[in-house]
N, C-alpha and C. Protein backbone atom coordinates (compact mmCIF):
# COMPACT_ATOMS: atom_id res chain seq x y z
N UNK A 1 50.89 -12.34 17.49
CA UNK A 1 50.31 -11.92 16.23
C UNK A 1 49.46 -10.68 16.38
N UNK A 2 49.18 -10.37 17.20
CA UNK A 2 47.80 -9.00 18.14
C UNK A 2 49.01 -7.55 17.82
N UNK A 3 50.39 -7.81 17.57
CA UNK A 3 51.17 -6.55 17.06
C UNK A 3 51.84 -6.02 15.74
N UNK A 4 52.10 -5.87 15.02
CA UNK A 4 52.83 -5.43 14.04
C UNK A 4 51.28 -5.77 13.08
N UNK A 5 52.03 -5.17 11.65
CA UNK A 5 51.08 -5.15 11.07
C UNK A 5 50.94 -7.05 9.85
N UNK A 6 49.43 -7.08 10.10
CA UNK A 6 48.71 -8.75 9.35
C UNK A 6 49.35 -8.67 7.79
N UNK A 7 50.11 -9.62 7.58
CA UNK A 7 50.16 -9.81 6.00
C UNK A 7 49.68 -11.12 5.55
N UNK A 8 49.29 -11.50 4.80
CA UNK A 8 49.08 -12.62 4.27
C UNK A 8 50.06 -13.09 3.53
N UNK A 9 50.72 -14.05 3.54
CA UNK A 9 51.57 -14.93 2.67
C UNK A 9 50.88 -15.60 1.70
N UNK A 10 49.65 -16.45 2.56
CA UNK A 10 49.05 -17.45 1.13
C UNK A 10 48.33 -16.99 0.30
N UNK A 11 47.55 -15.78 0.13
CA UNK A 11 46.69 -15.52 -0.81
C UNK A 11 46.39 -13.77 -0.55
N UNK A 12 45.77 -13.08 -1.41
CA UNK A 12 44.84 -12.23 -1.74
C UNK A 12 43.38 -12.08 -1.48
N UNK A 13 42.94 -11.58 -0.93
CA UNK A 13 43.02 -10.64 0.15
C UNK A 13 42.79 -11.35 1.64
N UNK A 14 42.78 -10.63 2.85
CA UNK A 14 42.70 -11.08 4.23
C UNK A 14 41.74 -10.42 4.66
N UNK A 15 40.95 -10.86 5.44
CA UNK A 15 39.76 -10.31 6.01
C UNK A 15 39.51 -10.69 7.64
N UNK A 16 40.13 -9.38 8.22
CA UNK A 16 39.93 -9.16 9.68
C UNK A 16 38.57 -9.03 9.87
N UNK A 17 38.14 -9.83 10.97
CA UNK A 17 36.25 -9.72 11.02
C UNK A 17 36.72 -9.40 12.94
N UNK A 18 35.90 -8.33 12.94
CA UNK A 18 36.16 -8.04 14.80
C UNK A 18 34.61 -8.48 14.95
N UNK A 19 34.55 -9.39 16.06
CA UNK A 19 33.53 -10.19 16.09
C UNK A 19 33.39 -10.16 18.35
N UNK A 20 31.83 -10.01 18.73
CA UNK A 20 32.42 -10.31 19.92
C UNK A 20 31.65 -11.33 20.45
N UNK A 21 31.69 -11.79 21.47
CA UNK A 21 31.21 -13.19 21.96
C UNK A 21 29.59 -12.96 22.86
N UNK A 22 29.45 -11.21 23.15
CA UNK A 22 28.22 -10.81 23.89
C UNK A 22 27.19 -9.80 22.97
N UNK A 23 27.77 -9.99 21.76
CA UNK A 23 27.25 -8.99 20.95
C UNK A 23 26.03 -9.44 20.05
N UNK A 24 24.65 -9.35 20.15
CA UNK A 24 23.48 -10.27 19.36
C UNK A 24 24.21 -9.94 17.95
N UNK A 25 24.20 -9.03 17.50
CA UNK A 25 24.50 -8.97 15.85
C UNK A 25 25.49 -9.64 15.76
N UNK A 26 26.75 -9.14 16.53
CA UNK A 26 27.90 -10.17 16.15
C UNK A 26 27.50 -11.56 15.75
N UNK A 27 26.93 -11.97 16.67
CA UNK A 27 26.38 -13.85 16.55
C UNK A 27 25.40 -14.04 15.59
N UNK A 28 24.90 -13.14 15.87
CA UNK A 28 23.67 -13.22 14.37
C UNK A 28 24.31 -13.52 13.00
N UNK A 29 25.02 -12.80 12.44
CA UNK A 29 26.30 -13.12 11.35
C UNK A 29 26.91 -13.94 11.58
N UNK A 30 26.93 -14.97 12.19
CA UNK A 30 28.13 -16.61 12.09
C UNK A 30 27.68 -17.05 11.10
N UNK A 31 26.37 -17.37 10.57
CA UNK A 31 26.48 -18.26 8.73
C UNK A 31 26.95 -17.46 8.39
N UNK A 32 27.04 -16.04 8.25
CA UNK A 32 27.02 -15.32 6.76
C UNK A 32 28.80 -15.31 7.31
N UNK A 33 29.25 -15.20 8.17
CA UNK A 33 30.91 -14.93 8.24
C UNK A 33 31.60 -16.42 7.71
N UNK A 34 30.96 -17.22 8.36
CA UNK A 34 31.15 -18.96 7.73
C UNK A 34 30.76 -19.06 5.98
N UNK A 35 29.85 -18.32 5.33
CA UNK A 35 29.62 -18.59 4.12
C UNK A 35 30.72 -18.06 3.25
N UNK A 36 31.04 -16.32 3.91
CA UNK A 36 31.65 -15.48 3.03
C UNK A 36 33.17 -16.12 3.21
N UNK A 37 34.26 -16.60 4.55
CA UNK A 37 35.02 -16.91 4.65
C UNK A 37 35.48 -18.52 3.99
N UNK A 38 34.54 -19.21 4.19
CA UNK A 38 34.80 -20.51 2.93
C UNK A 38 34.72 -20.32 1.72
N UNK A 39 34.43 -19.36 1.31
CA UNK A 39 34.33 -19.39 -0.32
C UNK A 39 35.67 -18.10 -0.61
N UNK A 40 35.88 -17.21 0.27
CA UNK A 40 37.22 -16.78 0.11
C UNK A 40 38.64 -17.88 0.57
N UNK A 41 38.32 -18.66 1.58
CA UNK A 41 39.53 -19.85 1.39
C UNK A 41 39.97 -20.53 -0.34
N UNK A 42 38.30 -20.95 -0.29
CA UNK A 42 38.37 -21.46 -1.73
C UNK A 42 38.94 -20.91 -2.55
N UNK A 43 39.42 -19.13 -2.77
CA UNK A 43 39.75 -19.00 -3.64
C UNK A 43 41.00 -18.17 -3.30
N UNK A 44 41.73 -18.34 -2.60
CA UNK A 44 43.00 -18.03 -2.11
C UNK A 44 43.27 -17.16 -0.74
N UNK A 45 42.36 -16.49 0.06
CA UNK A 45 42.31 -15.44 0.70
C UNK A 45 42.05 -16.23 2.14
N UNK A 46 42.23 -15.53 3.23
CA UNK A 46 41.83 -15.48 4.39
C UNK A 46 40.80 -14.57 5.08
N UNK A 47 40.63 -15.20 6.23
CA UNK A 47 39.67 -14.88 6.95
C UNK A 47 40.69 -14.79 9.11
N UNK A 48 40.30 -14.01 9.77
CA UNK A 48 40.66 -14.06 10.45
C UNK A 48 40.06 -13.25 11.54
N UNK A 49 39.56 -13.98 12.57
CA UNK A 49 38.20 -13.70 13.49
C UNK A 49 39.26 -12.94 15.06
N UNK A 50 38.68 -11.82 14.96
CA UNK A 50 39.49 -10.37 16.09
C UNK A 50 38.49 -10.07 17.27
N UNK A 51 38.63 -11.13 18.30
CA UNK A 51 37.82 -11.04 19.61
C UNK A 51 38.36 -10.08 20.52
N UNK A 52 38.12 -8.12 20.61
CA UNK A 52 38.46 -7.29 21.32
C UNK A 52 38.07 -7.38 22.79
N UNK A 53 38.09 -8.61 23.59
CA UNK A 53 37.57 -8.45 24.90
C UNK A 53 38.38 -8.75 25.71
N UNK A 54 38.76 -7.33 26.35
CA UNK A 54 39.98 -7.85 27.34
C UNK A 54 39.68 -9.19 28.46
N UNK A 55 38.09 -9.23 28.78
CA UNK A 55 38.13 -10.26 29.84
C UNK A 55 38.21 -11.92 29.22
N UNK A 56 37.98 -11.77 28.14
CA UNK A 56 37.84 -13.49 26.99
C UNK A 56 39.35 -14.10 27.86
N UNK A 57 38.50 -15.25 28.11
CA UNK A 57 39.42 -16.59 28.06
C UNK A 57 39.61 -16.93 27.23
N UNK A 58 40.81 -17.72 26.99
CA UNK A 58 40.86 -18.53 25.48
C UNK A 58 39.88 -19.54 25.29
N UNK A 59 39.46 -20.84 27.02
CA UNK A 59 38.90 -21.37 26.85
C UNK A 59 37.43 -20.91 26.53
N UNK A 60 36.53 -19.64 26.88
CA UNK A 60 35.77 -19.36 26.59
C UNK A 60 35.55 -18.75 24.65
N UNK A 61 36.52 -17.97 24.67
CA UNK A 61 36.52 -18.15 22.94
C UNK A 61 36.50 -19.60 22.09
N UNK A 62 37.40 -20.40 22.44
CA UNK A 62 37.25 -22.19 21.59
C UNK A 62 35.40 -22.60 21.83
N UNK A 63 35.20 -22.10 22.95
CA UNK A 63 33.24 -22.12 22.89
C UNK A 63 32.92 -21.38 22.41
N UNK A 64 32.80 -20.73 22.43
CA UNK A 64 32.39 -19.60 21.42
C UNK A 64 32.61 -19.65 20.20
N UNK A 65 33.49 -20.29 19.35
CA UNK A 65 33.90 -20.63 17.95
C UNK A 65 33.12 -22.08 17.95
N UNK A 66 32.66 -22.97 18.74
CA UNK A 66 32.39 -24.26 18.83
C UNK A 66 31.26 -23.96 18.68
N UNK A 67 30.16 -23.07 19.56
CA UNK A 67 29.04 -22.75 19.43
C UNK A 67 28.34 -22.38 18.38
N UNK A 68 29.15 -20.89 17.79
CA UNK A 68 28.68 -20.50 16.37
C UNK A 68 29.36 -21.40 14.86
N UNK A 69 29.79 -22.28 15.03
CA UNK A 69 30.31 -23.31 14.02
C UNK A 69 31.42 -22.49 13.35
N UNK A 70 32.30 -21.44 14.40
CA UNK A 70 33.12 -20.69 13.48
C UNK A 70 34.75 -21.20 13.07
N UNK A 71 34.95 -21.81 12.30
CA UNK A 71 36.13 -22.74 11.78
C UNK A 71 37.42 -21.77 11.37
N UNK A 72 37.83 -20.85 11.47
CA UNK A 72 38.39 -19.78 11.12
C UNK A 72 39.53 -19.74 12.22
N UNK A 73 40.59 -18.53 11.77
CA UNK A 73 41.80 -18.23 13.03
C UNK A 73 41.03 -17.57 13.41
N UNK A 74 41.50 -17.36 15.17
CA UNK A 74 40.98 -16.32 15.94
C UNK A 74 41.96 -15.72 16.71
N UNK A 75 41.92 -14.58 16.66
CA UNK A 75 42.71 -13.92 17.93
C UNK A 75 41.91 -13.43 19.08
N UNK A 76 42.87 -13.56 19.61
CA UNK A 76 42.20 -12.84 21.01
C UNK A 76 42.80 -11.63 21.18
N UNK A 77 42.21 -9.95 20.89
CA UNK A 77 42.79 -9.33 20.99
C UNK A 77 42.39 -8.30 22.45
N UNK A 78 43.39 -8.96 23.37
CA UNK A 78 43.14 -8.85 24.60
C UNK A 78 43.57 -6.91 25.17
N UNK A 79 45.01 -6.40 24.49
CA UNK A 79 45.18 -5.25 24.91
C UNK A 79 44.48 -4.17 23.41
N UNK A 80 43.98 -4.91 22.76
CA UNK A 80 43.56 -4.07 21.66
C UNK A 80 44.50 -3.59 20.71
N UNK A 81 45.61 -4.31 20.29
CA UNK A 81 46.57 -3.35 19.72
C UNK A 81 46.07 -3.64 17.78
N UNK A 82 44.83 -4.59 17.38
CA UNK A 82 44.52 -4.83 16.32
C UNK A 82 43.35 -3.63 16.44
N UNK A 83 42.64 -3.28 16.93
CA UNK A 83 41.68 -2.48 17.31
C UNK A 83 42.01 -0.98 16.74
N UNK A 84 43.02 -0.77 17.70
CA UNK A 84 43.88 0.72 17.44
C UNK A 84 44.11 0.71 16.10
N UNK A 85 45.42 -0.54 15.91
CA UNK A 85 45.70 -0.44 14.52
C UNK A 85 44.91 -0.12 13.13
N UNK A 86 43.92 -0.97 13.51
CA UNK A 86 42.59 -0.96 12.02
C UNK A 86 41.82 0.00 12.54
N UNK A 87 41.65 1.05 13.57
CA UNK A 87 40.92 1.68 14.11
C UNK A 87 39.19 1.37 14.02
N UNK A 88 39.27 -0.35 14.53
CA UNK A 88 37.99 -0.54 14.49
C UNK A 88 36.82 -0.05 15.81
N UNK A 89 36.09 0.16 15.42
CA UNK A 89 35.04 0.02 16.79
C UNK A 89 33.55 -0.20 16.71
N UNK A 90 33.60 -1.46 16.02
CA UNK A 90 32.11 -1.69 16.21
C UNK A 90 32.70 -3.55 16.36
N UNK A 91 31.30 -4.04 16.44
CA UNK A 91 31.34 -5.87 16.29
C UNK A 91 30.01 -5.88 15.88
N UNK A 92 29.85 -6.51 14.84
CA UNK A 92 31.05 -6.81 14.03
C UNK A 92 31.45 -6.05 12.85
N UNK A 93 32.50 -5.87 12.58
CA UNK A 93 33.48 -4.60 11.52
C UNK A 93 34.40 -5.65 10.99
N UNK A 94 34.28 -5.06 9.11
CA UNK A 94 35.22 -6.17 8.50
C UNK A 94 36.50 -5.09 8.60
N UNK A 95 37.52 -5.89 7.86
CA UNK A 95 39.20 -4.87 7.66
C UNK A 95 39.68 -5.96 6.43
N UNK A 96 39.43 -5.43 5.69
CA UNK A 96 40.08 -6.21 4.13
C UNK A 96 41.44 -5.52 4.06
N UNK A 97 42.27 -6.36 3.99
CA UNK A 97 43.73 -6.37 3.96
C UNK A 97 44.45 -7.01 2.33
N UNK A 98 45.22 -6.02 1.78
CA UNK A 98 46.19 -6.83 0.72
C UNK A 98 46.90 -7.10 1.29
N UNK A 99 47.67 -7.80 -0.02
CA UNK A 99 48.92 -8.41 0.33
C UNK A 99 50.04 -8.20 1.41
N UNK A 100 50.03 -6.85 0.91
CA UNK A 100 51.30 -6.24 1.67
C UNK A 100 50.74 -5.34 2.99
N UNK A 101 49.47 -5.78 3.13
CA UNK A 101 48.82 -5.00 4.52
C UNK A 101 48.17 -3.76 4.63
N UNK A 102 47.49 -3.40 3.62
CA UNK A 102 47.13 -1.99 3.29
C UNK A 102 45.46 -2.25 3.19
N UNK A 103 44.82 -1.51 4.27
CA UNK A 103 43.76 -1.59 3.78
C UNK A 103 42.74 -1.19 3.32
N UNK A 104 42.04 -1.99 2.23
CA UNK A 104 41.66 -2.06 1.19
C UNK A 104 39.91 -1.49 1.33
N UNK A 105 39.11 -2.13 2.13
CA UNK A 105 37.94 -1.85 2.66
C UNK A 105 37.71 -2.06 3.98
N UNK A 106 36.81 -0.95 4.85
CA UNK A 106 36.57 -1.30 6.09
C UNK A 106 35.02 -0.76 6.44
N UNK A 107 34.08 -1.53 7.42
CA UNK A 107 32.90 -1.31 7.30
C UNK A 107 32.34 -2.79 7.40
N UNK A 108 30.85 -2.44 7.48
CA UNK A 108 29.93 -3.74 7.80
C UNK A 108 30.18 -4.64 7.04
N UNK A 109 29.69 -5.80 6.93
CA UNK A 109 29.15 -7.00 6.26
C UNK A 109 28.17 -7.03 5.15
N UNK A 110 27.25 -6.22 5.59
CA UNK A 110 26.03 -5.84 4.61
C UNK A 110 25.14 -5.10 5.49
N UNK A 111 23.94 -4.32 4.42
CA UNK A 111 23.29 -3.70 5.00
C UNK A 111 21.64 -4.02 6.17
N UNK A 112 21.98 -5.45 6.85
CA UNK A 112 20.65 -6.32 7.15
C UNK A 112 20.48 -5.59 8.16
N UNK A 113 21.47 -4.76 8.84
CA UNK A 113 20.73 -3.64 10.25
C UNK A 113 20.64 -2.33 9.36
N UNK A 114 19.68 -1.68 9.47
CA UNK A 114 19.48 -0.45 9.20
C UNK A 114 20.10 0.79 10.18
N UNK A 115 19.85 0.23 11.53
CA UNK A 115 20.36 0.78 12.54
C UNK A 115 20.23 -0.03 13.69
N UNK A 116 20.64 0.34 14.97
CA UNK A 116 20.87 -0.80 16.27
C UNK A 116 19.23 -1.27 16.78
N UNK A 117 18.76 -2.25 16.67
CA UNK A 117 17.48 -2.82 16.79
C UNK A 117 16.30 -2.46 15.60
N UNK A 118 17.00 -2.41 14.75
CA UNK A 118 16.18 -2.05 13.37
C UNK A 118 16.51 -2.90 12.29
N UNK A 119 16.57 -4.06 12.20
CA UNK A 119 17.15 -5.04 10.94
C UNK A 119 15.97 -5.36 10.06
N UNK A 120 16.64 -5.31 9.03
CA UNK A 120 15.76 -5.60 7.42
C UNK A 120 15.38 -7.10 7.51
N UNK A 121 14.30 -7.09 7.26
CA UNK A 121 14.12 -9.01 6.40
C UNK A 121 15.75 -9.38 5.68
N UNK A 122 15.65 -8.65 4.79
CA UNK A 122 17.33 -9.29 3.96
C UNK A 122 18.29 -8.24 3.85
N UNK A 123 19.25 -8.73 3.73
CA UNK A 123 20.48 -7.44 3.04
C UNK A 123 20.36 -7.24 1.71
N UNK A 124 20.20 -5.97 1.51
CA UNK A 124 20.20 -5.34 0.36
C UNK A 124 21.62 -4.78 -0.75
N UNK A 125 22.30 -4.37 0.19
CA UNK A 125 23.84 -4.25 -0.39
C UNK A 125 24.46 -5.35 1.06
N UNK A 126 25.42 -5.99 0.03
CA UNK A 126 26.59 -6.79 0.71
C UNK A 126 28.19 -6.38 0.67
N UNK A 127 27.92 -5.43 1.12
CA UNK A 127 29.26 -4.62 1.32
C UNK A 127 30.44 -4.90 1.14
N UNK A 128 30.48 -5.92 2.22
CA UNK A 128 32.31 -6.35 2.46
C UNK A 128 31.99 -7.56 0.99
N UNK A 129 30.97 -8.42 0.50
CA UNK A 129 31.37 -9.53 -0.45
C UNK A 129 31.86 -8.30 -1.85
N UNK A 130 30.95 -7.36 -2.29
CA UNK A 130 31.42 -6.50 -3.15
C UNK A 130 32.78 -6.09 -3.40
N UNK A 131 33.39 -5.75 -2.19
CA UNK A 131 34.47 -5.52 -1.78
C UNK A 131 35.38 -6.19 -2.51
N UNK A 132 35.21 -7.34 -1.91
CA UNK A 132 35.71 -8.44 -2.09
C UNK A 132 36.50 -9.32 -4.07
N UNK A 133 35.04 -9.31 -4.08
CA UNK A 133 34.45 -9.18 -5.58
C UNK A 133 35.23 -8.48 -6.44
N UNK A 134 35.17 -7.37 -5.85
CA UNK A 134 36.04 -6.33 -6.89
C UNK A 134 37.43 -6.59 -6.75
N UNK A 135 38.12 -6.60 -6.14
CA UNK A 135 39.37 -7.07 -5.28
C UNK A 135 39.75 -8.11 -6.45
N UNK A 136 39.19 -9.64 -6.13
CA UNK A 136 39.05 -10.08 -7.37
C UNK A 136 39.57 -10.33 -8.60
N UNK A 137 38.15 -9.46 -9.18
CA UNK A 137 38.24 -9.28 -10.39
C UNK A 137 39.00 -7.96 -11.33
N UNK A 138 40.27 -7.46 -9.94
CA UNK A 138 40.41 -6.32 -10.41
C UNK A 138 40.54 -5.33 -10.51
N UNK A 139 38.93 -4.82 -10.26
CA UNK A 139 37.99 -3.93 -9.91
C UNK A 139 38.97 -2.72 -8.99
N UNK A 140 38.48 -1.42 -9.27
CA UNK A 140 38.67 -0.68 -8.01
C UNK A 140 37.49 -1.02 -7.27
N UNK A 141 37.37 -0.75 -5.96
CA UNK A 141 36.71 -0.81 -5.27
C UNK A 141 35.39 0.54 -5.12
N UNK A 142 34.48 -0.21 -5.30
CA UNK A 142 33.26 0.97 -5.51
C UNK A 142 33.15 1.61 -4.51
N UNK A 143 33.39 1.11 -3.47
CA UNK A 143 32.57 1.47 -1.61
C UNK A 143 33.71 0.92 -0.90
N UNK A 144 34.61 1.84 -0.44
CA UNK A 144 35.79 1.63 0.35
C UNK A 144 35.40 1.33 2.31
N UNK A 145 34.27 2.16 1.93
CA UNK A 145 34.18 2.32 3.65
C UNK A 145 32.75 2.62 3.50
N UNK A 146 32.02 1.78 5.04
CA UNK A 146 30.82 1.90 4.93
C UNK A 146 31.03 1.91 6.80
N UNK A 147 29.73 2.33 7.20
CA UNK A 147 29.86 2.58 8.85
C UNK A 147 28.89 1.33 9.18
N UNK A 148 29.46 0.41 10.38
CA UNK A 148 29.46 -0.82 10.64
C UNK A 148 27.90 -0.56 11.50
N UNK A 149 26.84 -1.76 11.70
CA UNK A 149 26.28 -1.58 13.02
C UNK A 149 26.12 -2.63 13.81
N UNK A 150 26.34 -2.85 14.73
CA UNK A 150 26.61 -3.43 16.25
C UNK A 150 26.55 -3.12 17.52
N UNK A 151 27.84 -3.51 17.96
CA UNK A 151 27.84 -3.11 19.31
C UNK A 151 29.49 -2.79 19.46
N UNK A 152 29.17 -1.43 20.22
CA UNK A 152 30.42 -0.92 20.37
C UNK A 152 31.49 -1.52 20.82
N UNK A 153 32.56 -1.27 20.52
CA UNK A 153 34.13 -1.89 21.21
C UNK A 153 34.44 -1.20 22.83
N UNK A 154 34.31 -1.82 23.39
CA UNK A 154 34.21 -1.06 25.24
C UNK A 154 36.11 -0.84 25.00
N UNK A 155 36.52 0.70 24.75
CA UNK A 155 37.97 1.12 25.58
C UNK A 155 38.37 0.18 26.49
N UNK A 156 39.42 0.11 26.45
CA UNK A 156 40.26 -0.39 27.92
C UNK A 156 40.82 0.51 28.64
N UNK A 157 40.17 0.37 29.92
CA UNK A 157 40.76 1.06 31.20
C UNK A 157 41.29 1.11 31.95
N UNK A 158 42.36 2.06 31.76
CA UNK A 158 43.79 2.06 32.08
C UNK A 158 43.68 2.31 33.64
């Protein structure tokens, strides 16, 4: 599944979350990825959790999903070919996907880091749920792309 391009069959829209297992922010966001992804099940869409670490075990990812209560698919995207594709590089970075695989919004979660060791009391804009939202109801999308903050995606070395 780590090649060709993600479609969704069951629902509208899909939401690639690149998430990593050493990353504080990444982990910091497990409620809010658990809140935003159950209430998009609920209403037809997916969620689908993109672990870029070439060294991840599988058995160490199933802990890692066990740990942060993350109930979701996960890939393990071990040579990066979801990475390239969505040209992500942060963790954690959403990738909102239609139907037919086109995507729709890419960028943070919300705005609760200001910058790398600088986080707000709360999020002020919620980026990817807006997104979402609009998607929806419809909507064009107000804010297509917003720049993620985390922790970088480490290249693989060839």
């Amino acid at each position: 599944m780590a090649h060709g391009t993600i479609t969704n069959m069951e629902g509208d829209p899909t939401v690639l979350l690149f998430l990593g297992t050493t990353c504080p922010i990444s982990n910091q966001y497990s409620p809010e990825v658990t809140r935003m992804c159950d209430g998009l099940r609920a209403s037809g869409g997916s969620c689908i959790l993109v672990y870029p670490e070439p060294g991840l075990t599988r058995d160490a990812l199933k802990n890692h999903l066990n740990q942060y209560g993350l109930h979701f698919p996960a890939i393990l995207d071990q040579d990066q070919a979801l990475v390239q594709q969505m040209a992500a590089t942060i963790t954690p970075e959403a990738v909102v996907l239609s139907k037919s695989g086109e995507a729709l919004y890419q960028g943070r979660i919300d705005d609760r880091y200001a910058d790398l060791g600088k986080p707000r009391a709360s999020a002020q804009s919620h980026d990817l749920q807006n997104a979402l939202d609009d998607i929806t109801n419809g909507r064009p999308i107000k804010t297509a792309r917003t720049d993620a903050v985390g922790c970088f995606i480490e290249p693989l070395r060839h």
